[in-house]
Protein backbone atom coordinates (compact mmCIF):
# COMPACT_ATOMS: atom_id res chain seq x y z
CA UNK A 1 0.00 0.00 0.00
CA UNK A 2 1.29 3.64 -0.81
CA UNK A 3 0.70 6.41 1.65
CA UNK A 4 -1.51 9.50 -0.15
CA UNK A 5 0.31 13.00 0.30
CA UNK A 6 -1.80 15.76 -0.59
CA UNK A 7 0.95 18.63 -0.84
CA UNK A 8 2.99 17.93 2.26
CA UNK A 9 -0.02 16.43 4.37
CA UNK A 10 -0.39 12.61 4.96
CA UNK A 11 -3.59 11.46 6.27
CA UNK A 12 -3.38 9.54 9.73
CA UNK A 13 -5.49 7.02 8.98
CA UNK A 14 -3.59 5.95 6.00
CA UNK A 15 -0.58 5.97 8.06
CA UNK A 16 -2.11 3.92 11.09
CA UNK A 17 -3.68 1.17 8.34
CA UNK A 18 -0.21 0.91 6.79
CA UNK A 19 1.92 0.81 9.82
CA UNK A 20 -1.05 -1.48 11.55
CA UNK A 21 -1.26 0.76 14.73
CA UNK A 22 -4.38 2.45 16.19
CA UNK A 23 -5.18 6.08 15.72
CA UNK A 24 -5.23 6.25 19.43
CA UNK A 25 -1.55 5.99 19.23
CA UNK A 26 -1.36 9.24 17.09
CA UNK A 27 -3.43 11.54 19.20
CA UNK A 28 -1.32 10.25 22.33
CA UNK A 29 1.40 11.39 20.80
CA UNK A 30 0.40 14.74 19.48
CA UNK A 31 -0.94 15.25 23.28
CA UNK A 32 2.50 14.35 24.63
CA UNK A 33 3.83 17.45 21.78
CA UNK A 34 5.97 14.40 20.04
CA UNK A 35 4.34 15.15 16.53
CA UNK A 36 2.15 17.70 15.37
CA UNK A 37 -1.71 16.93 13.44
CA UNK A 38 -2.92 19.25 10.71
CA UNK A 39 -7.03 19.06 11.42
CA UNK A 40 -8.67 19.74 7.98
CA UNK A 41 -12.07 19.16 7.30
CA UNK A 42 -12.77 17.02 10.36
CA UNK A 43 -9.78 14.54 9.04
CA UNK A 44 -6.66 14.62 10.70
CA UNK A 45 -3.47 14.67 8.80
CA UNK A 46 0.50 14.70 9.43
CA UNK A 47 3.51 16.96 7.86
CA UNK A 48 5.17 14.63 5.78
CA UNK A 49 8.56 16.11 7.17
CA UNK A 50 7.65 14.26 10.61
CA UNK A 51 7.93 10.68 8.97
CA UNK A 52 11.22 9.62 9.89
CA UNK A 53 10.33 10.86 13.81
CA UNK A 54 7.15 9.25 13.66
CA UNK A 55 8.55 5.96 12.15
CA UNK A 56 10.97 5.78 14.86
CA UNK A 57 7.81 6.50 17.78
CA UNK A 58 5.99 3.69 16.15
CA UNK A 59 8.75 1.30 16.22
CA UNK A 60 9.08 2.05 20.11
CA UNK A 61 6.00 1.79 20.20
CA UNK A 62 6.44 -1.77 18.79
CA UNK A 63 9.07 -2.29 21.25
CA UNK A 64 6.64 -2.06 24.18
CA UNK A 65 7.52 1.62 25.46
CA UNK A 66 5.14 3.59 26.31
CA UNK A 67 4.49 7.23 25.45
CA UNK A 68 6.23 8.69 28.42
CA UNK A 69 9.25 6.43 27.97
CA UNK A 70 9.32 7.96 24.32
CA UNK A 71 9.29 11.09 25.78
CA UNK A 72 12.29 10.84 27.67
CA UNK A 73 14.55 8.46 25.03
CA UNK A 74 13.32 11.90 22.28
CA UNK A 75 14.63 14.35 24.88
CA UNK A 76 17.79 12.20 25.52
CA UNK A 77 18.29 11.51 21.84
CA UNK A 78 18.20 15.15 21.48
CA UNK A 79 20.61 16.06 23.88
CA UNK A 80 23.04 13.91 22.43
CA UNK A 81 22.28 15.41 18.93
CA UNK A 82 23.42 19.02 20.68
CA UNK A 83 26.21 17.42 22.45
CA UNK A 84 27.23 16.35 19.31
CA UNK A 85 27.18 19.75 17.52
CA UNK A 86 28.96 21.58 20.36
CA UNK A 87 31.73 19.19 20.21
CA UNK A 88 32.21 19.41 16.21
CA UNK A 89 32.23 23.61 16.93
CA UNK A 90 34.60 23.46 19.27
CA UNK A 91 36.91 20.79 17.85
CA UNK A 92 36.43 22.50 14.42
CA UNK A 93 37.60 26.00 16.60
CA UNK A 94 40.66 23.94 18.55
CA UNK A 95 41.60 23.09 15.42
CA UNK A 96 41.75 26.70 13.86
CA UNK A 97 43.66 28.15 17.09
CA UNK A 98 46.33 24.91 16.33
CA UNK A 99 46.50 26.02 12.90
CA UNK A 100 47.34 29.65 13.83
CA UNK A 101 49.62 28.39 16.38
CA UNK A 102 51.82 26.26 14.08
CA UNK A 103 51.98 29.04 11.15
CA UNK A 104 53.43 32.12 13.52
């Protein structure tokens, strides 16, 4: 089955029937502020952009965690993500002041 995008939109219940998970699921995470729905109409829909976070809820979901758990492993999973970043600046910037260093 292919998911329908209308624009950037993908309706929920498309994605529910094609990942087999209950809409329930979706709202719970929308109400938790893990993904944002697009109401239009009376049908709800997601931003396709959100796939690859929402993939990754639904497969802890299929893991047995539970919204709050995926709460705190997104947060986490964040953090490292910055971590990450600051590191690469500030190895990028010890490496210019080395640079400088070894040229006078």
């Amino acid at each position: 089955m292919e998911i329908m995008a209308t624009n950037d939109l993908i309706f929920t219940e498309d994605f529910c029937h094609y990942h087999q998970i209950e809409p329930t699921l979706m709202f719970s995470l929308h109400e938790s502020g893990l993904i944002e729905l697009t109401e239009i109409e009376n049908k709800t829909y997601i931003h396709e952009e959100q796939l690859p976070q929402l993939e990754q809820l639904v497969h802890f979901h299929e893991l047995g965690i539970n919204v709050e758990g995926m709460e705190t492993i997104t947060h986490l999973l964040h953090r490292i993500n910055e971590m990450h970043r600051e590191m690469c600046l500030l190895s990028n910037k010890l490496s210019t002041l080395i640079d400088m260093h070894g040229h006078q």
